[in-house]
Protein backbone atom coordinates (compact mmCIF):
# COMPACT_ATOMS: atom_id res chain seq x y z
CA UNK A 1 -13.22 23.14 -10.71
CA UNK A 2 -13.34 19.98 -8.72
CA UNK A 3 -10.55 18.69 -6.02
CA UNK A 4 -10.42 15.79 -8.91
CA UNK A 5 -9.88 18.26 -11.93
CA UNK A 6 -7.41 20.57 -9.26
CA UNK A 7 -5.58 17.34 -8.39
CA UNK A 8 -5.39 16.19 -12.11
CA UNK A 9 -4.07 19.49 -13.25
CA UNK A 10 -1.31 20.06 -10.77
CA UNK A 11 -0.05 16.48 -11.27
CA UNK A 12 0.26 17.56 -14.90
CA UNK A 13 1.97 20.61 -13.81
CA UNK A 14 4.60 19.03 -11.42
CA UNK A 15 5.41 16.60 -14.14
CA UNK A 16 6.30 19.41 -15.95
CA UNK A 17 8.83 20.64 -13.47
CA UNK A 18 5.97 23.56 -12.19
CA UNK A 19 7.91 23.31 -8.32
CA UNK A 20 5.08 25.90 -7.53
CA UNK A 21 2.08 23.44 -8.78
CA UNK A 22 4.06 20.53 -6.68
CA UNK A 23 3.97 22.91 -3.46
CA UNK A 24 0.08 23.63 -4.42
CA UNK A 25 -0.42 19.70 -4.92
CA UNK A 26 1.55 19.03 -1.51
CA UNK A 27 -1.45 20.73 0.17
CA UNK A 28 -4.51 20.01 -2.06
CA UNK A 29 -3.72 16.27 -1.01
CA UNK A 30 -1.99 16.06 2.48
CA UNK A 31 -5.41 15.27 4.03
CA UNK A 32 -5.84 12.64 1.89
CA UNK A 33 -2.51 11.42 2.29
CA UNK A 34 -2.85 11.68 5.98
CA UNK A 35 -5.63 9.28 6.00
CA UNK A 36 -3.86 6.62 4.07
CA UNK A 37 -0.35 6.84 5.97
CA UNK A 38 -2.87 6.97 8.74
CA UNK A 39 -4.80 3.61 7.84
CA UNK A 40 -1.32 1.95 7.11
CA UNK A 41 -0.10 2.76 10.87
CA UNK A 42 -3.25 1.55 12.39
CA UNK A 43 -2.43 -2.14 10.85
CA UNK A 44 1.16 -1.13 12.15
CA UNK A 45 2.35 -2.42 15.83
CA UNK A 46 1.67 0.01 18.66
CA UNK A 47 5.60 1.75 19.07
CA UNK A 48 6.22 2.12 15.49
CA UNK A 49 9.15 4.60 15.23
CA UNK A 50 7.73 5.84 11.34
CA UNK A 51 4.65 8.62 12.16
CA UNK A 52 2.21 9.57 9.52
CA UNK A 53 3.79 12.50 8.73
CA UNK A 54 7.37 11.02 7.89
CA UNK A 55 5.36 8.34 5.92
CA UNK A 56 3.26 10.95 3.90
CA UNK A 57 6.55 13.54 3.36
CA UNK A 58 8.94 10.45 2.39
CA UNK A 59 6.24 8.75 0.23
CA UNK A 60 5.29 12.27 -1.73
CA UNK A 61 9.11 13.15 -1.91
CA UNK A 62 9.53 9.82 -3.61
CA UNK A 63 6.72 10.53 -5.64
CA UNK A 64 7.38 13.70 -7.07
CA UNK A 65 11.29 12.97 -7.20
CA UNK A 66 11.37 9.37 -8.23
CA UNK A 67 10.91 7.45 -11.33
CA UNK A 68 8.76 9.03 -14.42
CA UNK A 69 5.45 8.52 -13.74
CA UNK A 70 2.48 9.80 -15.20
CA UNK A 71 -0.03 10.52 -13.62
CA UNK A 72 -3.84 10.11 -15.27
CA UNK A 73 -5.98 10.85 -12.21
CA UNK A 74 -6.50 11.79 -9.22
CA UNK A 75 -7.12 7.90 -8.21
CA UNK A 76 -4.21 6.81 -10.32
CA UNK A 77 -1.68 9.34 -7.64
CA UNK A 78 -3.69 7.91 -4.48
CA UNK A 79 -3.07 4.15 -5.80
CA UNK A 80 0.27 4.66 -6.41
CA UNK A 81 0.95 6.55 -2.96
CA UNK A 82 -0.54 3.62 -1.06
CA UNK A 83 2.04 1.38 -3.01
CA UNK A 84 4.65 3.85 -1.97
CA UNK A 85 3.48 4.17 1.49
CA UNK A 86 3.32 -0.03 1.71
CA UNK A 87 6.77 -0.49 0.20
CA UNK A 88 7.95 1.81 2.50
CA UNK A 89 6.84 0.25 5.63
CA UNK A 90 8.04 -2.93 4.00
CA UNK A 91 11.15 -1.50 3.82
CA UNK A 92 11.03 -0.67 7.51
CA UNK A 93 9.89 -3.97 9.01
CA UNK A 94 12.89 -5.77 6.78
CA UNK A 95 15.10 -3.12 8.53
CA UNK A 96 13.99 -3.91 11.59
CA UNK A 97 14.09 -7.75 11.32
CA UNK A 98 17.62 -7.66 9.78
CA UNK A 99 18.52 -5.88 12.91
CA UNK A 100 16.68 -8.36 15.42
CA UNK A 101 17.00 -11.78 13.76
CA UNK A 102 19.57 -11.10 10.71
CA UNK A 103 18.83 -14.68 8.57
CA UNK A 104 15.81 -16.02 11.20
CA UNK A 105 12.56 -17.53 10.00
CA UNK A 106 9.42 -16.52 11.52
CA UNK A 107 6.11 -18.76 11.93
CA UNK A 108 3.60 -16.98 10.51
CA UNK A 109 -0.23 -17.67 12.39
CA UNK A 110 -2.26 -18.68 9.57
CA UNK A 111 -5.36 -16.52 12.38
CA UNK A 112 -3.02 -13.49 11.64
CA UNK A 113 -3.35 -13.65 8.00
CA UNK A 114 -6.79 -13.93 8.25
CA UNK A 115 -7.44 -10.77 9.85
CA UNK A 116 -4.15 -8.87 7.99
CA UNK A 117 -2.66 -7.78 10.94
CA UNK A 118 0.34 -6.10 10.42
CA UNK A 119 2.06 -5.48 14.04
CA UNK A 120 4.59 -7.87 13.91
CA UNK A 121 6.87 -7.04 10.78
CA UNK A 122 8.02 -10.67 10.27
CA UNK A 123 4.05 -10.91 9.05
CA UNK A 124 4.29 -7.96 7.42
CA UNK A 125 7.52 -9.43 5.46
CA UNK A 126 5.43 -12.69 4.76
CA UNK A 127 2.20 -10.71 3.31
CA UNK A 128 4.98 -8.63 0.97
CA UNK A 129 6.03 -11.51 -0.37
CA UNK A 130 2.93 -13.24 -0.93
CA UNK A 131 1.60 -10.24 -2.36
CA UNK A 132 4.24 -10.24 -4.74
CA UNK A 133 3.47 -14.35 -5.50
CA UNK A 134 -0.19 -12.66 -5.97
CA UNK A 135 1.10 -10.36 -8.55
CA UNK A 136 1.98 -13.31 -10.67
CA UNK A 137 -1.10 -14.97 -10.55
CA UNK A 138 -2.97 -11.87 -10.62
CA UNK A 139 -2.07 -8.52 -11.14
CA UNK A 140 -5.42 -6.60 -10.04
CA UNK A 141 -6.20 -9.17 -7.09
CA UNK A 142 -3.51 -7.72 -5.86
CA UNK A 143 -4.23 -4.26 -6.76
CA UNK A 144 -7.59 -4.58 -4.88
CA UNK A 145 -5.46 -5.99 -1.85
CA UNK A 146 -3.45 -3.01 -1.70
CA UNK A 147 -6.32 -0.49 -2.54
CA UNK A 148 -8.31 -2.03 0.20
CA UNK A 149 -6.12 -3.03 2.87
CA UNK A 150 -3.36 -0.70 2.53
CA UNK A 151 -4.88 2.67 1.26
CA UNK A 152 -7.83 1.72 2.99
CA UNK A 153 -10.62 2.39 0.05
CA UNK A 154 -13.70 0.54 0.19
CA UNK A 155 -14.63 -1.95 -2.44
CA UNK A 156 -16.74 0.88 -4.24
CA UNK A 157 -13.80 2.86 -4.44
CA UNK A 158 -11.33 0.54 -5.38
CA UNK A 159 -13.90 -0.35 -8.32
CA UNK A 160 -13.81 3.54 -9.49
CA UNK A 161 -9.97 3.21 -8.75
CA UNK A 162 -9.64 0.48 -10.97
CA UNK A 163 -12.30 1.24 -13.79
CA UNK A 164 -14.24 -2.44 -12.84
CA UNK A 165 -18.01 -3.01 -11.44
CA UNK A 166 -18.20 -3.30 -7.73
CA UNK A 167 -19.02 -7.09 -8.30
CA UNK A 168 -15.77 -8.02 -10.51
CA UNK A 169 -13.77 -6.09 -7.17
CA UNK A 170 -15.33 -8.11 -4.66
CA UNK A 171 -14.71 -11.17 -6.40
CA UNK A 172 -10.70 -10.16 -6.84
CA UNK A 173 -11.66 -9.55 -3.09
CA UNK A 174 -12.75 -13.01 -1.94
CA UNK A 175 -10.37 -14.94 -4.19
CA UNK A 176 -7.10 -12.70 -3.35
CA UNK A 177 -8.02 -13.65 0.96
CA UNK A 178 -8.45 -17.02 0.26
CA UNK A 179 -4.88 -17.01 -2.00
CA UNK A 180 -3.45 -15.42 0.66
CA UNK A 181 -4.16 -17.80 3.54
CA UNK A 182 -3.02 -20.56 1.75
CA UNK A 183 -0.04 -19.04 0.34
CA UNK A 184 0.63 -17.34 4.38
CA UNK A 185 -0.03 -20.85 5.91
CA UNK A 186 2.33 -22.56 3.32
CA UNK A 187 4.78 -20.27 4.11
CA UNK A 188 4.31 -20.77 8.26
CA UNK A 189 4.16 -24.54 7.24
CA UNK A 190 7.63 -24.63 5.30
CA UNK A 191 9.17 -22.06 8.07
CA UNK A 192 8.60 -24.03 10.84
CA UNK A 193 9.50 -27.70 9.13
């Protein structure tokens, strides 16, 4: 059986309270998990406190323990653990903002959004929120934003991820960056007026 057909079925089985199967799952997709937790801290800033492991174990615990979800694939639990994994470091960075600058507005660089980097979590704040504006105008442009940026899957992969051809992806691609640095510099715009 494939790692995609091993995955599948011991999704199935932890969804059917089979704590063995989630134990079995746990370790059929750690690596995998690893390397996503792992591409979200690289975007991170250098002294992050949260280490791939804590992201992977509190993302998979949330997972597995959270709301109802139902898994179809393989892809479907890897798309859905880079969500996890994002809205958990989004959780962070508001943490740590609250704690720094309680009601403060930050200027976000209009260069930072450009090249999505996510050290300073005031950004990272602005980029959640214009994600979420994205959602609105387009659900899978930001799907593809998350896929790619966040989980770190190519374009290919986000295209298998999201049952589309390669060129529909890259499109979603192109349009959601250029969304996103207007809707980033309108935010910088309005925070520092």
């Amino acid at each position: 059986m494939s790692e995609s057909g091993d995955v599948t079925g011991l999704l199935q089985r932890s969804a059917n309270g089979d704590r063995q199967a989630e134990e079995l799952l746990f370790s059929q997709v750690y690596d995998s998990l690893r390397r996503i937790a792992a591409s979200h801290l690289r975007k991170e800033r250098k002294d992050h406190t949260l280490q791939p492991t804590a992201l992977i174990n509190e993302a998979f615990l949330l997972l597995m323990r959270g709301a109802e979800i139902n898994f179809n694939s393989r892809d479907h639990f890897y798309a859905v653990a880079a969500t996890q994994m994002r809205r958990i470091l989004i959780d962070h960075a508001r943490r740590r903002v609250a704690a720094k600058r309680p009601n403060a507005l930050h200027r976000v660089e209009l260069e930072k959004a450009q090249i999505f980097s996510m050290e300073d979590p005031d950004f990272l704040l602005a980029l959640d929120q214009s994600l979420h504006r994205l959602a609105a105008e387009s659900e899978r442009a930001c799907k593809v934003v998350e896929l790619h940026v966040f989980a770190g899957l190519t374009l290919e992969q986000v295209a298998a991820a999201l049952n589309r051809s390669s060129r529909t992806i890259k499109r979603d691609w192109d349009a959601a960056q250029r969304w996103l640095r207007r809707d980033l510099g309108q935010q910088a715009s309005a925070a520092s007026a």
